[in-house]
PDB file of N, CA and C in Angstrom:
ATOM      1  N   UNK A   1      -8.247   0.287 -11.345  1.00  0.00           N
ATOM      2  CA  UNK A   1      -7.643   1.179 -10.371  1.00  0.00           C
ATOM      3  C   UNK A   1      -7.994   2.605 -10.749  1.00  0.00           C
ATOM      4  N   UNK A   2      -8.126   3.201 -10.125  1.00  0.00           N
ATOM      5  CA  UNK A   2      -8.417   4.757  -9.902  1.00  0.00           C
ATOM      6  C   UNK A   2      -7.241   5.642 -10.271  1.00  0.00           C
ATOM      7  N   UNK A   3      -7.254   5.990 -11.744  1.00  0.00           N
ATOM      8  CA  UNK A   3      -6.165   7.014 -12.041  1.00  0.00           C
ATOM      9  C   UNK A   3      -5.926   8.049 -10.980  1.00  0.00           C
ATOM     10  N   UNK A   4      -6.814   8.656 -10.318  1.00  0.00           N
ATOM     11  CA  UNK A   4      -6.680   9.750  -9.682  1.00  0.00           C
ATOM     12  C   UNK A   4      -6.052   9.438  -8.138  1.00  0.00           C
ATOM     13  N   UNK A   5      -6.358   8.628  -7.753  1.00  0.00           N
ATOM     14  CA  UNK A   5      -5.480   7.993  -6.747  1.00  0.00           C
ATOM     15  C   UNK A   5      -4.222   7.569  -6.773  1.00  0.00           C
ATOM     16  N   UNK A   6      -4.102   6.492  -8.009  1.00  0.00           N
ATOM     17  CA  UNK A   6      -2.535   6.378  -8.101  1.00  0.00           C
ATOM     18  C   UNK A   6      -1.904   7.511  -8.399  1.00  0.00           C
ATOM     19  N   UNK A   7      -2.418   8.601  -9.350  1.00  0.00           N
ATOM     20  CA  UNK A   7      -1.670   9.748  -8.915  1.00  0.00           C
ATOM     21  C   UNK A   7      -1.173  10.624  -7.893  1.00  0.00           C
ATOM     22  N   UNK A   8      -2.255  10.261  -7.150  1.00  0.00           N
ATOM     23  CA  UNK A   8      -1.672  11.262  -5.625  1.00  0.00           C
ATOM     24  C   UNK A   8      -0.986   9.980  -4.958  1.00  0.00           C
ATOM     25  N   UNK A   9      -0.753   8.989  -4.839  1.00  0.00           N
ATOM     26  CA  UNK A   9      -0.732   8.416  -4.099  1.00  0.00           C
ATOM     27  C   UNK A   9       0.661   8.626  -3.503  1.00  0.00           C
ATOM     28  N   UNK A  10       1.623   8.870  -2.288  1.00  0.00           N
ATOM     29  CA  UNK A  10       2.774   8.588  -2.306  1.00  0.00           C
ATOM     30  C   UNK A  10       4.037   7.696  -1.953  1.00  0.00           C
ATOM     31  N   UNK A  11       3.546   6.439  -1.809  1.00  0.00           N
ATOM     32  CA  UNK A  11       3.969   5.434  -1.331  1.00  0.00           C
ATOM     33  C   UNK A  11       3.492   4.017  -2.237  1.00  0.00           C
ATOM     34  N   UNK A  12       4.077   3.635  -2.538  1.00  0.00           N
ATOM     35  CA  UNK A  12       3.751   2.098  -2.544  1.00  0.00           C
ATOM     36  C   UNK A  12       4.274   0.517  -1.583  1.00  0.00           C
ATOM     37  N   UNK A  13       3.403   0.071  -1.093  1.00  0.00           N
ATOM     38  CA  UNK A  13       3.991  -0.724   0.064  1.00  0.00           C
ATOM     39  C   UNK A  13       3.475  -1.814  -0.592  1.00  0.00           C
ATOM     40  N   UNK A  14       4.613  -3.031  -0.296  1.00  0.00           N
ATOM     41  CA  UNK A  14       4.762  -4.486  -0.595  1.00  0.00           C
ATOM     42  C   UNK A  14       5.217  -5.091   0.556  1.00  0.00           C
ATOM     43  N   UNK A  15       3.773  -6.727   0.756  1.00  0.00           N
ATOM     44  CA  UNK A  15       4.033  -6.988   1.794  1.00  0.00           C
ATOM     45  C   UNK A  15       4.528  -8.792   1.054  1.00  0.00           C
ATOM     46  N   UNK A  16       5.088  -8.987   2.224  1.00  0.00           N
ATOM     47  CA  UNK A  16       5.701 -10.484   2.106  1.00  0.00           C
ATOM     48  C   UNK A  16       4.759 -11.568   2.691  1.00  0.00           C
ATOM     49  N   UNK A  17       5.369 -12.808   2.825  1.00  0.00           N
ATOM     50  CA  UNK A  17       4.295 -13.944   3.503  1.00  0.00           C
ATOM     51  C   UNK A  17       3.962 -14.454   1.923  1.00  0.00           C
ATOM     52  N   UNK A  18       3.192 -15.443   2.768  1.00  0.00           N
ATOM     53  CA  UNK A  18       2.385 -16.543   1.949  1.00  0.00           C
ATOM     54  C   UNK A  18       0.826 -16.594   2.073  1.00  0.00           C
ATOM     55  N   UNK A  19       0.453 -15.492   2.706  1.00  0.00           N
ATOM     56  CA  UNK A  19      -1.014 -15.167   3.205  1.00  0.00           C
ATOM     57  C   UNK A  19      -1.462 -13.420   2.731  1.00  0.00           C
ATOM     58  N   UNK A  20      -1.898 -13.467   2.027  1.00  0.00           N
ATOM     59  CA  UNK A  20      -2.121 -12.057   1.692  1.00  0.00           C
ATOM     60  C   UNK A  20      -2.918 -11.411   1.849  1.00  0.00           C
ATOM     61  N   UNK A  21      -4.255 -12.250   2.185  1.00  0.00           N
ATOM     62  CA  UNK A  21      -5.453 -11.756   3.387  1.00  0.00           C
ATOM     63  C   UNK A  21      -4.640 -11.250   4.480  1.00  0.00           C
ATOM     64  N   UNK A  22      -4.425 -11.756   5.212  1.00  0.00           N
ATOM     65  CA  UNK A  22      -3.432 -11.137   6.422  1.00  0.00           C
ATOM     66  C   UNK A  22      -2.678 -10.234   6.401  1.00  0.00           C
ATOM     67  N   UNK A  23      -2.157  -9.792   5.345  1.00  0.00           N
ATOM     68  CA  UNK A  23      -0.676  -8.773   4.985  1.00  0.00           C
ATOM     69  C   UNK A  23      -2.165  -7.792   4.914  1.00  0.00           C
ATOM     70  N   UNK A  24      -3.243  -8.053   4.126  1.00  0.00           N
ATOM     71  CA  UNK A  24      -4.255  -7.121   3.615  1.00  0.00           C
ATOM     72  C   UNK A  24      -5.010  -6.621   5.033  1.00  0.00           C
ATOM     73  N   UNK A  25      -5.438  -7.342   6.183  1.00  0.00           N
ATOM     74  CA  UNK A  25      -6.163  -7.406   7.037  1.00  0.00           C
ATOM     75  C   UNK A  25      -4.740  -6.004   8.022  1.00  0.00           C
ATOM     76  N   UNK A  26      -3.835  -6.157   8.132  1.00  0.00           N
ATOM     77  CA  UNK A  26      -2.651  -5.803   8.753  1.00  0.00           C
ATOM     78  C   UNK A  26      -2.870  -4.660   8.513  1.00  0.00           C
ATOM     79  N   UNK A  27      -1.907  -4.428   6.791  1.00  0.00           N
ATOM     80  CA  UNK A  27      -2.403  -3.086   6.549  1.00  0.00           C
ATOM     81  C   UNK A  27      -3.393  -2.337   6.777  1.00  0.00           C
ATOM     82  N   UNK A  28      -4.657  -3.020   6.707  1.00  0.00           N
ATOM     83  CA  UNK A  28      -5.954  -2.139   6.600  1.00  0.00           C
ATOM     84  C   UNK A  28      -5.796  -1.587   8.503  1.00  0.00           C
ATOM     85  N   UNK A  29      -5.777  -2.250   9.298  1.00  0.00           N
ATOM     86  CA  UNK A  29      -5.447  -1.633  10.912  1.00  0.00           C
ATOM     87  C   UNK A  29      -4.715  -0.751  10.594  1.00  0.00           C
ATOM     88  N   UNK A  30      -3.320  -0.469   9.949  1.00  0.00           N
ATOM     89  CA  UNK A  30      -2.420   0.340  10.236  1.00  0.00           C
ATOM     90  C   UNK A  30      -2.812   1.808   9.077  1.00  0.00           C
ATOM     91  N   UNK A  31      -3.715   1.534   8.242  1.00  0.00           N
ATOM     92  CA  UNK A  31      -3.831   2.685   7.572  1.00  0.00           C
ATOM     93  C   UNK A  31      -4.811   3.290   8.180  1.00  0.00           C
ATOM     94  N   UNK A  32      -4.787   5.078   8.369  1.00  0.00           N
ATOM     95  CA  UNK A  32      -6.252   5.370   8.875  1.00  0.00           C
ATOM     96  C   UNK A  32      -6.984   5.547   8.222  1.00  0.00           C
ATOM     97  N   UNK A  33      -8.361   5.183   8.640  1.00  0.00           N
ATOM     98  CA  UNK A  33      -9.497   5.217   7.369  1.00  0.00           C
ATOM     99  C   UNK A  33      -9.582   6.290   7.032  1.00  0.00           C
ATOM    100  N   UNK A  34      -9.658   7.520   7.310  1.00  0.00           N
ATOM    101  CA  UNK A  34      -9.983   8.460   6.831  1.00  0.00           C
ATOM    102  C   UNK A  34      -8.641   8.903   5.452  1.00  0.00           C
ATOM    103  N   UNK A  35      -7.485   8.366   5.611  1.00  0.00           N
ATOM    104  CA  UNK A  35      -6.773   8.248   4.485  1.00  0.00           C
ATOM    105  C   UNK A  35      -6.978   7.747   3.473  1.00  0.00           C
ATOM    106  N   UNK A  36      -6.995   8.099   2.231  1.00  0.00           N
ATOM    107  CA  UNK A  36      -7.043   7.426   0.908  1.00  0.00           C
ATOM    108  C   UNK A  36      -6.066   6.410   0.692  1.00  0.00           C
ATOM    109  N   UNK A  37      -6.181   5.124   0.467  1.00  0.00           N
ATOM    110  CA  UNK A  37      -5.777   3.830  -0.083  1.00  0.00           C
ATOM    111  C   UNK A  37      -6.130   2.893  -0.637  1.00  0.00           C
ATOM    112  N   UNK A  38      -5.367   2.005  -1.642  1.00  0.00           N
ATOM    113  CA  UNK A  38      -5.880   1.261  -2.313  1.00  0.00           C
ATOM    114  C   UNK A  38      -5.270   0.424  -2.783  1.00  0.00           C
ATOM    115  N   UNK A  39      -5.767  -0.774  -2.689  1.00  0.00           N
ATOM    116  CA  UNK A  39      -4.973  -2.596  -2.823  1.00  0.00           C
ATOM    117  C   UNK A  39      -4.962  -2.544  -3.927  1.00  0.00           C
ATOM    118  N   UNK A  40      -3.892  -2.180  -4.783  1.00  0.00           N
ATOM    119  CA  UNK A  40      -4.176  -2.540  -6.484  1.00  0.00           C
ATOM    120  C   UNK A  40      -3.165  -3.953  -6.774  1.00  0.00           C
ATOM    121  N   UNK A  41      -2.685  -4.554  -6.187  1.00  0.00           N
ATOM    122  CA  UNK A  41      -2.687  -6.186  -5.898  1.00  0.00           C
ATOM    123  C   UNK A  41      -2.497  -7.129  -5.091  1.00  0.00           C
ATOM    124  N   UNK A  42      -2.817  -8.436  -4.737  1.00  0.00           N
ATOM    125  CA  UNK A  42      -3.040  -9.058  -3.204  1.00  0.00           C
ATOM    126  C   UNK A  42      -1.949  -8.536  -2.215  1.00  0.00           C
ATOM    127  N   UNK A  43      -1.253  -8.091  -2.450  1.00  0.00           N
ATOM    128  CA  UNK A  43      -0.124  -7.791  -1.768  1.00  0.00           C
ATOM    129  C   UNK A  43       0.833  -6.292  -2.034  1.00  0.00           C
ATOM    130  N   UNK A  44      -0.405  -5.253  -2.827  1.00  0.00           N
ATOM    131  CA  UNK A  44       0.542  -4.255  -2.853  1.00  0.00           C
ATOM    132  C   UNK A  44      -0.563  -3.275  -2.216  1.00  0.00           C
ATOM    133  N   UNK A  45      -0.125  -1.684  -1.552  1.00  0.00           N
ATOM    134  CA  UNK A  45      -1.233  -0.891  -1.470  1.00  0.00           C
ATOM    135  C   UNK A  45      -0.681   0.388  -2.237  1.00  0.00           C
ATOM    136  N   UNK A  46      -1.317   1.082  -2.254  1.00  0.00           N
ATOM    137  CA  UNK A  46      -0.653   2.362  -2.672  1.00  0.00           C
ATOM    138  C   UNK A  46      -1.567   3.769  -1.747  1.00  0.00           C
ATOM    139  N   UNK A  47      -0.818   4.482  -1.281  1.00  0.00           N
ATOM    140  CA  UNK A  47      -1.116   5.246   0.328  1.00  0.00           C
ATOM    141  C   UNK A  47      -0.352   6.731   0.494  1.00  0.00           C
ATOM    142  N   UNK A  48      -0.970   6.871   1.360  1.00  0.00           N
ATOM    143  CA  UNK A  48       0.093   8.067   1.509  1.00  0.00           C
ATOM    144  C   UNK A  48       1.214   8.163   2.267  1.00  0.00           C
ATOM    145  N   UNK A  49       2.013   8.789   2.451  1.00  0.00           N
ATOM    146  CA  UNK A  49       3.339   8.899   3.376  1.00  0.00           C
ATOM    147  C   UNK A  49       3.655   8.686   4.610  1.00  0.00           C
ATOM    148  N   UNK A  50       2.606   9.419   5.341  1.00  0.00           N
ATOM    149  CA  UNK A  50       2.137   8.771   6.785  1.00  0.00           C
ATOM    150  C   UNK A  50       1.410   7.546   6.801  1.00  0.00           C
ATOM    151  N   UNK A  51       1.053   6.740   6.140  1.00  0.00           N
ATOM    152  CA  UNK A  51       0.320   5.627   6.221  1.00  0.00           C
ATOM    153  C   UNK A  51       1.676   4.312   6.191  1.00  0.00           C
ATOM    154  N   UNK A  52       1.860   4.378   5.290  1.00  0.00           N
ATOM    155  CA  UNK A  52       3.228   4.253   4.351  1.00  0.00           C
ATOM    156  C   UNK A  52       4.105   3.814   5.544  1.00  0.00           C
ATOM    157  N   UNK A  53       4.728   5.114   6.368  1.00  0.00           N
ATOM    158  CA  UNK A  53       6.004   5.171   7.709  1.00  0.00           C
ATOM    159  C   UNK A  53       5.190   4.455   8.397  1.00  0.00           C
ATOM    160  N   UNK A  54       3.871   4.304   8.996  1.00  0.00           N
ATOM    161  CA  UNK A  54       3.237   3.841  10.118  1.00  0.00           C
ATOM    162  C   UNK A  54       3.446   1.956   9.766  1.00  0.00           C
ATOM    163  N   UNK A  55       3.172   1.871   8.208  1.00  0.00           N
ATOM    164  CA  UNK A  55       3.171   0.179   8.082  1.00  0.00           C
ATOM    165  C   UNK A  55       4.401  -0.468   8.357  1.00  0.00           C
ATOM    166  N   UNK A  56       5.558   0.551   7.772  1.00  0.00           N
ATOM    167  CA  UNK A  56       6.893   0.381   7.944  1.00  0.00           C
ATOM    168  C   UNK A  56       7.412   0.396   9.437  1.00  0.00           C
ATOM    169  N   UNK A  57       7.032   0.684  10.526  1.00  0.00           N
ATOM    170  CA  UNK A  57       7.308   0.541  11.773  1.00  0.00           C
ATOM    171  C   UNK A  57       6.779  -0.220  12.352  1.00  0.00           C
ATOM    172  N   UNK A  58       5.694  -0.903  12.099  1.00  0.00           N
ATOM    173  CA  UNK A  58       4.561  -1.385  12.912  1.00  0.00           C
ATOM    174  C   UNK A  58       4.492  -2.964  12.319  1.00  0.00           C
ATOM    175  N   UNK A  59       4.047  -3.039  11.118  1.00  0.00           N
ATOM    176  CA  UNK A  59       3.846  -4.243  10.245  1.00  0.00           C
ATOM    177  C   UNK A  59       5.076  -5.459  10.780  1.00  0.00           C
ATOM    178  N   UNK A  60       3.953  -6.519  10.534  1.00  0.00           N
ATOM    179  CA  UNK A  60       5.292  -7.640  10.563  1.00  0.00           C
ATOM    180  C   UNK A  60       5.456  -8.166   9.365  1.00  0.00           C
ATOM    181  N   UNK A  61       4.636  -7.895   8.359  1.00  0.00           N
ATOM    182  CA  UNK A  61       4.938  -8.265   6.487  1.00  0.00           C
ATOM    183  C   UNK A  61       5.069  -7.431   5.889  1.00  0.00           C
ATOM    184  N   UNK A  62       5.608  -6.289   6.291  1.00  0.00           N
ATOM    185  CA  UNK A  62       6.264  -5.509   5.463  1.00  0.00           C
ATOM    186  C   UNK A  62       7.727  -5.811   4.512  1.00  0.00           C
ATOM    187  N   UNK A  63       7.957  -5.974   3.330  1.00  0.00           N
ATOM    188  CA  UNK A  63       8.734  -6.178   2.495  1.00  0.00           C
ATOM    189  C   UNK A  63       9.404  -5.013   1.797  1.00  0.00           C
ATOM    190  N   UNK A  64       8.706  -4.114   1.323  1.00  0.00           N
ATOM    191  CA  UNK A  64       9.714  -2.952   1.044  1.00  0.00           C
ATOM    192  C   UNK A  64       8.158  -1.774   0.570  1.00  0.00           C
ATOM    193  N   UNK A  65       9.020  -0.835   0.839  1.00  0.00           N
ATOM    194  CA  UNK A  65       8.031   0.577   0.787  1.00  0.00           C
ATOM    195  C   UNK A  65       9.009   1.504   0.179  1.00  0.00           C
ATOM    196  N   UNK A  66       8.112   2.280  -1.541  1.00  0.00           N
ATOM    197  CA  UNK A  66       8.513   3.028  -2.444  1.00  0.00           C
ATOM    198  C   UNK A  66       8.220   4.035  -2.750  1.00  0.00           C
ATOM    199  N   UNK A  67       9.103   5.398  -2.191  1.00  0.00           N
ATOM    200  CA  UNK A  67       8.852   6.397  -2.343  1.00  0.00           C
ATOM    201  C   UNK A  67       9.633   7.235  -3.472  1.00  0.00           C
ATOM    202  N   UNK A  68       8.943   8.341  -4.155  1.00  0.00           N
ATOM    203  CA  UNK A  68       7.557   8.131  -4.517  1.00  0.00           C
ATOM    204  C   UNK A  68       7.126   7.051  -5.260  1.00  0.00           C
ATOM    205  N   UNK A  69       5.705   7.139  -4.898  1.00  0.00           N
ATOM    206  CA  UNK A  69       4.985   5.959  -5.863  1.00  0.00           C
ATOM    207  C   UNK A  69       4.898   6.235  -6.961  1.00  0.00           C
ATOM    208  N   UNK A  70       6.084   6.473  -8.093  1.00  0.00           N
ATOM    209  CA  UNK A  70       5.562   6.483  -9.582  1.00  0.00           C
ATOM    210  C   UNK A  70       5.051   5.144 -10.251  1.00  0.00           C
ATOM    211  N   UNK A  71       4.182   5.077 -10.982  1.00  0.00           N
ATOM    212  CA  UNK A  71       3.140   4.388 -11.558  1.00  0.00           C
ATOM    213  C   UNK A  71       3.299   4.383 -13.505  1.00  0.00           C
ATOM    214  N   UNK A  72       2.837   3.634 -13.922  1.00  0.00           N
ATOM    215  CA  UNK A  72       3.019   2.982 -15.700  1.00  0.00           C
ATOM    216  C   UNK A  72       1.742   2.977 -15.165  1.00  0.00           C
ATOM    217  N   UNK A  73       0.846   3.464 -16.837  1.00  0.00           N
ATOM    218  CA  UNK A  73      -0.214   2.474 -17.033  1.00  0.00           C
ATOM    219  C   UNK A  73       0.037   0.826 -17.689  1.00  0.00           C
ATOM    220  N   UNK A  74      -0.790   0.513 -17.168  1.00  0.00           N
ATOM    221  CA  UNK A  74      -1.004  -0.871 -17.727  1.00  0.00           C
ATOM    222  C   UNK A  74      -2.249  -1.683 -18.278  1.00  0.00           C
ATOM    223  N   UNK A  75      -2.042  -2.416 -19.546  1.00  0.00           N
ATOM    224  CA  UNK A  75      -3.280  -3.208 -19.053  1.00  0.00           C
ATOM    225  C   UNK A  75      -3.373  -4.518 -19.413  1.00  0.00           C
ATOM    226  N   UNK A  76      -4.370  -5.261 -19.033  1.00  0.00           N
ATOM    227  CA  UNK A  76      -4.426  -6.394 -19.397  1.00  0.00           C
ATOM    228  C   UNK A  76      -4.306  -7.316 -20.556  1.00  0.00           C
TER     229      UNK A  76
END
């Protein structure tokens, strides 16, 4: 993952289901491309604020959205 992204990033969105291509395919419509985002796991993105409110109104696997996105490193 891109330190510099999860740093700006301000949202983290978690989607639900049993299909996470789909939660992934979903999101990707509802974010605009020209926004910075990024799937850092099958089912999480991390986005900006307006991206973020738009999944949260719109989405049907939306599970919960965390503002701000503070972040841990981690690793494997």
């Amino acid at each position: 993952m891109s330190k510099n992204l999860a740093k700006n990033a301000d949202a983290i969105v978690i989607a639900s289901g049993w299909q996470p291509n789909i939660a992934q395919a979903e999101f990707s419509a509802l974010v605009n491309p020209s926004n910075t985002s990024q799937f850092i796991h099958e089912r999480v993105l991390l986005c900006d604020q307006d991206s973020a409110t738009k999944i949260a109104q719109r989405s049907a696997l939306i599970s919960e959205t965390l503002y701000p996105a503070n972040h841990s490193a981690y690793s494997d």
